[in-house]
PDB file of N, CA and C in Angstrom:
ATOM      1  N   UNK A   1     154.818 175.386 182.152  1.00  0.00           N
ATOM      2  CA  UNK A   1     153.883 175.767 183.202  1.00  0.00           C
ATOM      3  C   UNK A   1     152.637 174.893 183.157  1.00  0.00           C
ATOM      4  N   UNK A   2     152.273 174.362 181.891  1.00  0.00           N
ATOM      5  CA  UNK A   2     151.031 173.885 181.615  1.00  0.00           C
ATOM      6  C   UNK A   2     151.171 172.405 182.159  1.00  0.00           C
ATOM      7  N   UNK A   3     152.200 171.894 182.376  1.00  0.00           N
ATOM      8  CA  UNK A   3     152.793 170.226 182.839  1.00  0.00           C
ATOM      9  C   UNK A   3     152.480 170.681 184.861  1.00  0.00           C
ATOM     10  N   UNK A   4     153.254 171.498 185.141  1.00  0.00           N
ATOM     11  CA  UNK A   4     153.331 171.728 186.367  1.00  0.00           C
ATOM     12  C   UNK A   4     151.255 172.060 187.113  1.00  0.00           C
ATOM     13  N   UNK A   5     151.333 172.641 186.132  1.00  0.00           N
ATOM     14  CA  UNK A   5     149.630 173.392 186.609  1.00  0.00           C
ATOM     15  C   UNK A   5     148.678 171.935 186.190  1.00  0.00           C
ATOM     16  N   UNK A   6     148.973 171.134 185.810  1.00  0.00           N
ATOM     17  CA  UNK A   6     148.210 169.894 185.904  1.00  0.00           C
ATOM     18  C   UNK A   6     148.425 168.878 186.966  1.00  0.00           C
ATOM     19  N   UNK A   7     150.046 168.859 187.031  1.00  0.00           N
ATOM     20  CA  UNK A   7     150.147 168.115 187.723  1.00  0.00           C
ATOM     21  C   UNK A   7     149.538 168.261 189.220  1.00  0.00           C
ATOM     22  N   UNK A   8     150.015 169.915 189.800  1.00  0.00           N
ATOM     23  CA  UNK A   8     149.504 170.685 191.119  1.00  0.00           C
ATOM     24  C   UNK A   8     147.559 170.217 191.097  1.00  0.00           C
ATOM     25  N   UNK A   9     147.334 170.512 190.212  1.00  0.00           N
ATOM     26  CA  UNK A   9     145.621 170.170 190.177  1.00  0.00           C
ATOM     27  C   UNK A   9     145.353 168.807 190.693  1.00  0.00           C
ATOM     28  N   UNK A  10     146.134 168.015 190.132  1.00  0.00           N
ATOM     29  CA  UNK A  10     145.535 166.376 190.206  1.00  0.00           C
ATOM     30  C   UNK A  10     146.023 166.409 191.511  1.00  0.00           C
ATOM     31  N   UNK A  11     146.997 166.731 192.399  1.00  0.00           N
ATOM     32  CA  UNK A  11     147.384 166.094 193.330  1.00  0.00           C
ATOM     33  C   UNK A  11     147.058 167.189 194.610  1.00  0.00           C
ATOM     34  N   UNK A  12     146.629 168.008 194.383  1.00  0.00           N
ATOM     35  CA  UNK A  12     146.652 169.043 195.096  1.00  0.00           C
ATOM     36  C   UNK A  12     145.697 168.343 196.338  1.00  0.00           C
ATOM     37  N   UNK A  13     145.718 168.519 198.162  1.00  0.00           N
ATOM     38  CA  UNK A  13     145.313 168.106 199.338  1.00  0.00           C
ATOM     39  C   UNK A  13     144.426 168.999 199.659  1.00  0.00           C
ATOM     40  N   UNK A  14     143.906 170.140 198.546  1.00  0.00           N
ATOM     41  CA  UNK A  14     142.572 170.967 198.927  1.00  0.00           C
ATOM     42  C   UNK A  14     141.723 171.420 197.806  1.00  0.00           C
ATOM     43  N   UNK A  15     141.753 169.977 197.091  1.00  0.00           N
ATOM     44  CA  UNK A  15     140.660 169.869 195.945  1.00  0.00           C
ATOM     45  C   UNK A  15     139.551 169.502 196.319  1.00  0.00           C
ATOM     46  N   UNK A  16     138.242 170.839 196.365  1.00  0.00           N
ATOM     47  CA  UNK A  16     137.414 170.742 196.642  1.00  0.00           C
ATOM     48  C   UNK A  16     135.677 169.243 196.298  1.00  0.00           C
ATOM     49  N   UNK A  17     136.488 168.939 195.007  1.00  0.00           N
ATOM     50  CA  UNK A  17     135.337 168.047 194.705  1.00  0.00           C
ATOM     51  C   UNK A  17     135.899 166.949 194.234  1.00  0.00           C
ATOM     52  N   UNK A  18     137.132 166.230 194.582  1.00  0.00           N
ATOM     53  CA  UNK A  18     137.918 165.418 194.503  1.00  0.00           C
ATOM     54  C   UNK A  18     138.712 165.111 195.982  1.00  0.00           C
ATOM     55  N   UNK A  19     139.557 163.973 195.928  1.00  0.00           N
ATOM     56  CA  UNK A  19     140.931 164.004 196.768  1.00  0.00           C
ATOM     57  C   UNK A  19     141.434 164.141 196.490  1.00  0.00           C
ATOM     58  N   UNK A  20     143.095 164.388 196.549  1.00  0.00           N
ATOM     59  CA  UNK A  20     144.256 164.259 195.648  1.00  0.00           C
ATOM     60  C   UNK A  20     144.238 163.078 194.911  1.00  0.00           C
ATOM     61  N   UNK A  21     145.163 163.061 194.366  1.00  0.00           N
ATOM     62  CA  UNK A  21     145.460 161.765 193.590  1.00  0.00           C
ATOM     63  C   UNK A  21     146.733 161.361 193.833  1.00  0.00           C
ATOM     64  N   UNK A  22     147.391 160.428 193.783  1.00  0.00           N
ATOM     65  CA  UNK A  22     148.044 159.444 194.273  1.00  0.00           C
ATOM     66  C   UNK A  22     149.798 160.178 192.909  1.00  0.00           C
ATOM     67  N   UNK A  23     150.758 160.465 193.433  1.00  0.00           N
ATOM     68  CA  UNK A  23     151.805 161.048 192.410  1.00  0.00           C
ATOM     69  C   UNK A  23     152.218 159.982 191.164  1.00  0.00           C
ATOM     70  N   UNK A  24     151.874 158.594 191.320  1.00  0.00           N
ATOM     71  CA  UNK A  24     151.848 158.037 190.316  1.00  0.00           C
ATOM     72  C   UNK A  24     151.249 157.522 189.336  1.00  0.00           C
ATOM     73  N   UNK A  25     149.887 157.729 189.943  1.00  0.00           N
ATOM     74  CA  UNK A  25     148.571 158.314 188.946  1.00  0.00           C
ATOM     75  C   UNK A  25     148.583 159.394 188.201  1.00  0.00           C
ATOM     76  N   UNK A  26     149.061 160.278 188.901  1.00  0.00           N
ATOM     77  CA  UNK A  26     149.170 161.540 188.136  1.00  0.00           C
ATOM     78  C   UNK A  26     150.186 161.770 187.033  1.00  0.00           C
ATOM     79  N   UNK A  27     151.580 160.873 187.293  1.00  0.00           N
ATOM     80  CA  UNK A  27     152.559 161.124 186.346  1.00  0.00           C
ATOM     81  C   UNK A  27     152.114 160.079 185.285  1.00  0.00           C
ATOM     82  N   UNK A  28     151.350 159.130 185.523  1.00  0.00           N
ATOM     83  CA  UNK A  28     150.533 158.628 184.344  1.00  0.00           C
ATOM     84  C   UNK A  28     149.909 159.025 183.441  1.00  0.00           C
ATOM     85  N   UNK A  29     149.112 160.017 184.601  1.00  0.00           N
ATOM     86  CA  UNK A  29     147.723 160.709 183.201  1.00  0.00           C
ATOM     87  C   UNK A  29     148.845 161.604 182.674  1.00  0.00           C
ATOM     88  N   UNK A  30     149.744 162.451 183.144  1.00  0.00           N
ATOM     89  CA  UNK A  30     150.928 163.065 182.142  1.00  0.00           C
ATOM     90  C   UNK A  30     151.428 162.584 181.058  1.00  0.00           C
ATOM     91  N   UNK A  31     151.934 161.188 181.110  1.00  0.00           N
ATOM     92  CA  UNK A  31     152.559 160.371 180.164  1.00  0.00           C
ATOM     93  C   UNK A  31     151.698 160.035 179.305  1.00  0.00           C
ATOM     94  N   UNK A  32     150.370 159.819 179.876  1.00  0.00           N
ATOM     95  CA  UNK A  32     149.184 159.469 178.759  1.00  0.00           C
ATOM     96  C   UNK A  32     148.847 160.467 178.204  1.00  0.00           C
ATOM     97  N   UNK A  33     148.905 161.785 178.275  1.00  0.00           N
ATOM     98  CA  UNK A  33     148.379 162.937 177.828  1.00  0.00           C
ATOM     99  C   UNK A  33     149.362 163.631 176.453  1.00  0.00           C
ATOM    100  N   UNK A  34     150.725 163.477 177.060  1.00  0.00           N
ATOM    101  CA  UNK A  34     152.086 163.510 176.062  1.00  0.00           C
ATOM    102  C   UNK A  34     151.764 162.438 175.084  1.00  0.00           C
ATOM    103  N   UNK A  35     151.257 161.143 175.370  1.00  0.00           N
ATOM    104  CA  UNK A  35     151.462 159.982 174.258  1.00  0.00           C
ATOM    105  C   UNK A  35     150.693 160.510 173.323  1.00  0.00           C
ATOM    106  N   UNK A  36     149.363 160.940 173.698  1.00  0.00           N
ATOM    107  CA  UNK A  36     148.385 161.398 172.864  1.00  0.00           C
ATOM    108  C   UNK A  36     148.089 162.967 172.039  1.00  0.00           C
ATOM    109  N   UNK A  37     149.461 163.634 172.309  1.00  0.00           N
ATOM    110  CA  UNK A  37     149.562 164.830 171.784  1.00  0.00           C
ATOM    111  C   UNK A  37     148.693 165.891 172.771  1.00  0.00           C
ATOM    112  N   UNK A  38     148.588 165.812 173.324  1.00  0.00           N
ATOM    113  CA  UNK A  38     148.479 166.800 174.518  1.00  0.00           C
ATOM    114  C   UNK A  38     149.135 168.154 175.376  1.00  0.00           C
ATOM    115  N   UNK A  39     150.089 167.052 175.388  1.00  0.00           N
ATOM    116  CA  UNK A  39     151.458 167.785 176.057  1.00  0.00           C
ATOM    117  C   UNK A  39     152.543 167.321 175.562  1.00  0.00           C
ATOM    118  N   UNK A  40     153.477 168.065 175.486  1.00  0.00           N
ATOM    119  CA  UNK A  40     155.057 168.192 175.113  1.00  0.00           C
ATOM    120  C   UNK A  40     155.558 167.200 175.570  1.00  0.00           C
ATOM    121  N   UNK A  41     155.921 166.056 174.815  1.00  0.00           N
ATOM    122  CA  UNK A  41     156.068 164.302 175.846  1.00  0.00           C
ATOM    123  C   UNK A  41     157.613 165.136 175.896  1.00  0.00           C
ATOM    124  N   UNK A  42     158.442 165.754 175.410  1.00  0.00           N
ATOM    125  CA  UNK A  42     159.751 166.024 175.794  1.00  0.00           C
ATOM    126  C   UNK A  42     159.810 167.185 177.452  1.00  0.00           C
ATOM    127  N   UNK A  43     159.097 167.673 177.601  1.00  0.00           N
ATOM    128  CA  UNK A  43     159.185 168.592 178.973  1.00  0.00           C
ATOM    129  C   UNK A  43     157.860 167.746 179.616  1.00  0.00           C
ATOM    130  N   UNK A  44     157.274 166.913 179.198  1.00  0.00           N
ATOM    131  CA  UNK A  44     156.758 165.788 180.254  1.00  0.00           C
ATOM    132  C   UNK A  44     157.728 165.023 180.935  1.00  0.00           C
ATOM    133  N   UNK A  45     158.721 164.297 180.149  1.00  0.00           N
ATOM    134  CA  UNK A  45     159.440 163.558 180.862  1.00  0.00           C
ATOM    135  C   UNK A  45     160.322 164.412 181.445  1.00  0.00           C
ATOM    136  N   UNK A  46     161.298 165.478 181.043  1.00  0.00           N
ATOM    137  CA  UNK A  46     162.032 166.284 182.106  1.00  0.00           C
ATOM    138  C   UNK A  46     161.292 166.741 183.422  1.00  0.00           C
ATOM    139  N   UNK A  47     159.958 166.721 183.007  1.00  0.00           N
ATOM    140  CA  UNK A  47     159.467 166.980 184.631  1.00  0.00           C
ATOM    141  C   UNK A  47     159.484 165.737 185.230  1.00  0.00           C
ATOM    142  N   UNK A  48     159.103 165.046 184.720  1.00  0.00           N
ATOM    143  CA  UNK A  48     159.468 163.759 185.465  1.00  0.00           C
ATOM    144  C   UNK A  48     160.970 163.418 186.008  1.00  0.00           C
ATOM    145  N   UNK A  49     161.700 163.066 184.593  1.00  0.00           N
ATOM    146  CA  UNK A  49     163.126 163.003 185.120  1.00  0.00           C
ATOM    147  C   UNK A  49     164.052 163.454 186.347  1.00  0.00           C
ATOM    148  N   UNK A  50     163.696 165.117 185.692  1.00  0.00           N
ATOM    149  CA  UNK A  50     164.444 165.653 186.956  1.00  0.00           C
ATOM    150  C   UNK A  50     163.567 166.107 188.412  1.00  0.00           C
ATOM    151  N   UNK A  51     162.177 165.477 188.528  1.00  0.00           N
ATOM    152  CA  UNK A  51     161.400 165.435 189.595  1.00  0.00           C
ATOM    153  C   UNK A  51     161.139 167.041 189.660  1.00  0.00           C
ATOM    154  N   UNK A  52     160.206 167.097 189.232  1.00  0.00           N
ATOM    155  CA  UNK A  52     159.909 168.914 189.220  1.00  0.00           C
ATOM    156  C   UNK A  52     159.151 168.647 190.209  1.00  0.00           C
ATOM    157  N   UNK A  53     158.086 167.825 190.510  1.00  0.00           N
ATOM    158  CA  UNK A  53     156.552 167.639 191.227  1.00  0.00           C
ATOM    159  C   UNK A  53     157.056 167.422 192.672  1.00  0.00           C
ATOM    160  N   UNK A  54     158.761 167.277 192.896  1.00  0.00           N
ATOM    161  CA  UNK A  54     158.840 167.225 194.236  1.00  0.00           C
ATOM    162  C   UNK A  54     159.217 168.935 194.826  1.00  0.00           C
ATOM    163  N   UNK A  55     159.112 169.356 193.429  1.00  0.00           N
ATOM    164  CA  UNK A  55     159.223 171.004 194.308  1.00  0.00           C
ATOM    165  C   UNK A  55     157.868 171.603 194.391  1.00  0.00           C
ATOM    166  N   UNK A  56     157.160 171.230 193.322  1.00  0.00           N
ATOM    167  CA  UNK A  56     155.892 171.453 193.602  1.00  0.00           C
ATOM    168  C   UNK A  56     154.774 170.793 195.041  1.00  0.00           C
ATOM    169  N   UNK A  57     155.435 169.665 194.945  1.00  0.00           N
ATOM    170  CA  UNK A  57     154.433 168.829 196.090  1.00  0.00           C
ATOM    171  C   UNK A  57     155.319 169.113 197.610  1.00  0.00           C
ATOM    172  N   UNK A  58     156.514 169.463 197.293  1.00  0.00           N
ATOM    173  CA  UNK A  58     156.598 170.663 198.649  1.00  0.00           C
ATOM    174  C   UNK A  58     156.466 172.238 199.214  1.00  0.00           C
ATOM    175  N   UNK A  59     155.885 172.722 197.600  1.00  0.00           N
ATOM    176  CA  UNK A  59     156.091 173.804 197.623  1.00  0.00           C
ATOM    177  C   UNK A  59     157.030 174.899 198.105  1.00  0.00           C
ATOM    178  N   UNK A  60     158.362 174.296 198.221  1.00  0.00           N
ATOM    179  CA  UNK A  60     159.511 174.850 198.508  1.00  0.00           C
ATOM    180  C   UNK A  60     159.968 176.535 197.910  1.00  0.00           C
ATOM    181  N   UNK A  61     158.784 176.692 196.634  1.00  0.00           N
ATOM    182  CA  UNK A  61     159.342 178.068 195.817  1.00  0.00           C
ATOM    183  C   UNK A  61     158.300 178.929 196.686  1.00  0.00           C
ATOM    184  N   UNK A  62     157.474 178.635 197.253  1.00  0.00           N
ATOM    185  CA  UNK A  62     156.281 179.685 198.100  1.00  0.00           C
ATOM    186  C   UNK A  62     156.912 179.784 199.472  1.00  0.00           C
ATOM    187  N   UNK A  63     158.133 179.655 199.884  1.00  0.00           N
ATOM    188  CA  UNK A  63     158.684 179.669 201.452  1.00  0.00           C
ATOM    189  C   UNK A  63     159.749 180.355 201.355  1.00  0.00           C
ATOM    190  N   UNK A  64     159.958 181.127 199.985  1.00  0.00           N
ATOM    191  CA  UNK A  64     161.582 181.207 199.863  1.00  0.00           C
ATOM    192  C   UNK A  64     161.854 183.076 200.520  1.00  0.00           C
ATOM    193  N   UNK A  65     163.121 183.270 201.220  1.00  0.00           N
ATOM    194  CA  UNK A  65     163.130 184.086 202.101  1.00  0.00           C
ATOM    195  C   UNK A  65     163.145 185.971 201.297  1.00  0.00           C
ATOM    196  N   UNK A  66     162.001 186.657 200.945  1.00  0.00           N
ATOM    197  CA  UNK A  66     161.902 187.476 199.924  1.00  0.00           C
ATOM    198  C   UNK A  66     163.449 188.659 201.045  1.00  0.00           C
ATOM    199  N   UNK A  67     163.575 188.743 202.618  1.00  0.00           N
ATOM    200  CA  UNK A  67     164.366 189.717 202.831  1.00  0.00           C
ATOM    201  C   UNK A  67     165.659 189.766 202.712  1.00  0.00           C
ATOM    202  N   UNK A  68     166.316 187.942 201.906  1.00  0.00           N
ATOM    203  CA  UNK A  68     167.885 187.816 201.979  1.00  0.00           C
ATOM    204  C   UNK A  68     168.251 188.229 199.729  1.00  0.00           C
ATOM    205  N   UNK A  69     166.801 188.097 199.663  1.00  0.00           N
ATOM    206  CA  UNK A  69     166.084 188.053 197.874  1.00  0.00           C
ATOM    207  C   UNK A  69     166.830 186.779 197.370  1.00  0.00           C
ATOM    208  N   UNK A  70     166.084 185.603 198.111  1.00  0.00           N
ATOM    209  CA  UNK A  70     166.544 184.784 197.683  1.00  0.00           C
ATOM    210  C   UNK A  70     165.130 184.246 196.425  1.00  0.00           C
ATOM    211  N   UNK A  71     165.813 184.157 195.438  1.00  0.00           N
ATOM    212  CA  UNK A  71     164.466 183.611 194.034  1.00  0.00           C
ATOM    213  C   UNK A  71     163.247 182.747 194.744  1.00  0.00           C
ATOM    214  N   UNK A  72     161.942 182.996 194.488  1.00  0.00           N
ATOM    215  CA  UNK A  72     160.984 182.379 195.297  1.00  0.00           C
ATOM    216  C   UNK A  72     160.720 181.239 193.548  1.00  0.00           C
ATOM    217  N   UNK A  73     161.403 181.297 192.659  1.00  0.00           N
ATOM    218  CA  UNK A  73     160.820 180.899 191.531  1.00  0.00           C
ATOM    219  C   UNK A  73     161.075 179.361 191.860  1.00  0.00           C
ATOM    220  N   UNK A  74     160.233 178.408 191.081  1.00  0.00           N
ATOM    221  CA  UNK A  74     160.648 177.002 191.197  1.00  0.00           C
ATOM    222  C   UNK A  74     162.051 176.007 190.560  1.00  0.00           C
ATOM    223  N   UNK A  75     162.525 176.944 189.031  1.00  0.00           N
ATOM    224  CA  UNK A  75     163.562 176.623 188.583  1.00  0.00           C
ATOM    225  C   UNK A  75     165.045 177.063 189.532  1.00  0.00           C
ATOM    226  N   UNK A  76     164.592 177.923 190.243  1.00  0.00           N
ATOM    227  CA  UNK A  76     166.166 178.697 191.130  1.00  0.00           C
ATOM    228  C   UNK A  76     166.559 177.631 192.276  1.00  0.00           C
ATOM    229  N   UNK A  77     165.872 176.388 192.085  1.00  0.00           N
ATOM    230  CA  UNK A  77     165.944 175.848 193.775  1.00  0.00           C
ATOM    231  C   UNK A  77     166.135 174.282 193.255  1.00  0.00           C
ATOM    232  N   UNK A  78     167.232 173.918 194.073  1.00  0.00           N
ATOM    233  CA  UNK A  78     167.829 172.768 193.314  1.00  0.00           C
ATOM    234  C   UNK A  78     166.926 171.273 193.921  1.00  0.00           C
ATOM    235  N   UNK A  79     166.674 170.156 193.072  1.00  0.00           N
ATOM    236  CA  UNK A  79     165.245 169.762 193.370  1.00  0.00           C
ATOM    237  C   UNK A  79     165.929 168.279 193.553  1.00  0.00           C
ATOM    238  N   UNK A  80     167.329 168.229 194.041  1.00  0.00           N
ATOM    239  CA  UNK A  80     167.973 167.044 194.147  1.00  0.00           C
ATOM    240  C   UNK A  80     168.111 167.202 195.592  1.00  0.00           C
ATOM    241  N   UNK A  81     168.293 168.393 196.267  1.00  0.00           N
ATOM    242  CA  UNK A  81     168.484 168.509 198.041  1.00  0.00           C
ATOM    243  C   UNK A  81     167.464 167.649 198.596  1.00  0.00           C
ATOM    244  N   UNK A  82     166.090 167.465 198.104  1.00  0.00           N
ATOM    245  CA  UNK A  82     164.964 166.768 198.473  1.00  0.00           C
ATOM    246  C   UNK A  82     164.948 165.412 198.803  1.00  0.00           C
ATOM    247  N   UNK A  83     165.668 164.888 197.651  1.00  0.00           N
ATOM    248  CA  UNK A  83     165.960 163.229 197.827  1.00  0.00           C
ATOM    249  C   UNK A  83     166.153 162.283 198.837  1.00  0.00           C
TER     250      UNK A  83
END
């Protein structure tokens, strides 16, 4: 959660005292943050790998249909349909 909730911050389009930041800036300061013991460089790069930040940067888990109960969670939603 702590990879995802950074990443959403840096890039987020309604950061009040910033702009977003650019998604490959951001998966930088990730990688730089993992190098330096920060973050979990092993679930840094799976977010990377398997592109978590494109479910986040569509927010696809906040649209999901609660009356068919389809999972609104971000892991339930396959993040390769996006591509």
């Amino acid at each position: 959660m702590t990879v995802c909730d950074i990443f959403d911050a840096l890039t987020a389009s309604d950061r009040p005292y910033k702009p977003a930041m650019a998604l490959d800036k951001a998966l930088d300061i990730l990688r730089m943050e993992s190098k330096q013991g920060y973050l979990d460089s092993d679930l840094v790069q799976i977010f990377i790998d398997a592109k978590v930040y494109k479910c986040i940067e569509s927010k696809v888990y906040s649209s999901a249909n609660s009356v068919t109960g389809t999972s609104n969670h971000p892991c339930a939603h396959d993040l390769h349909e996006h591509d």
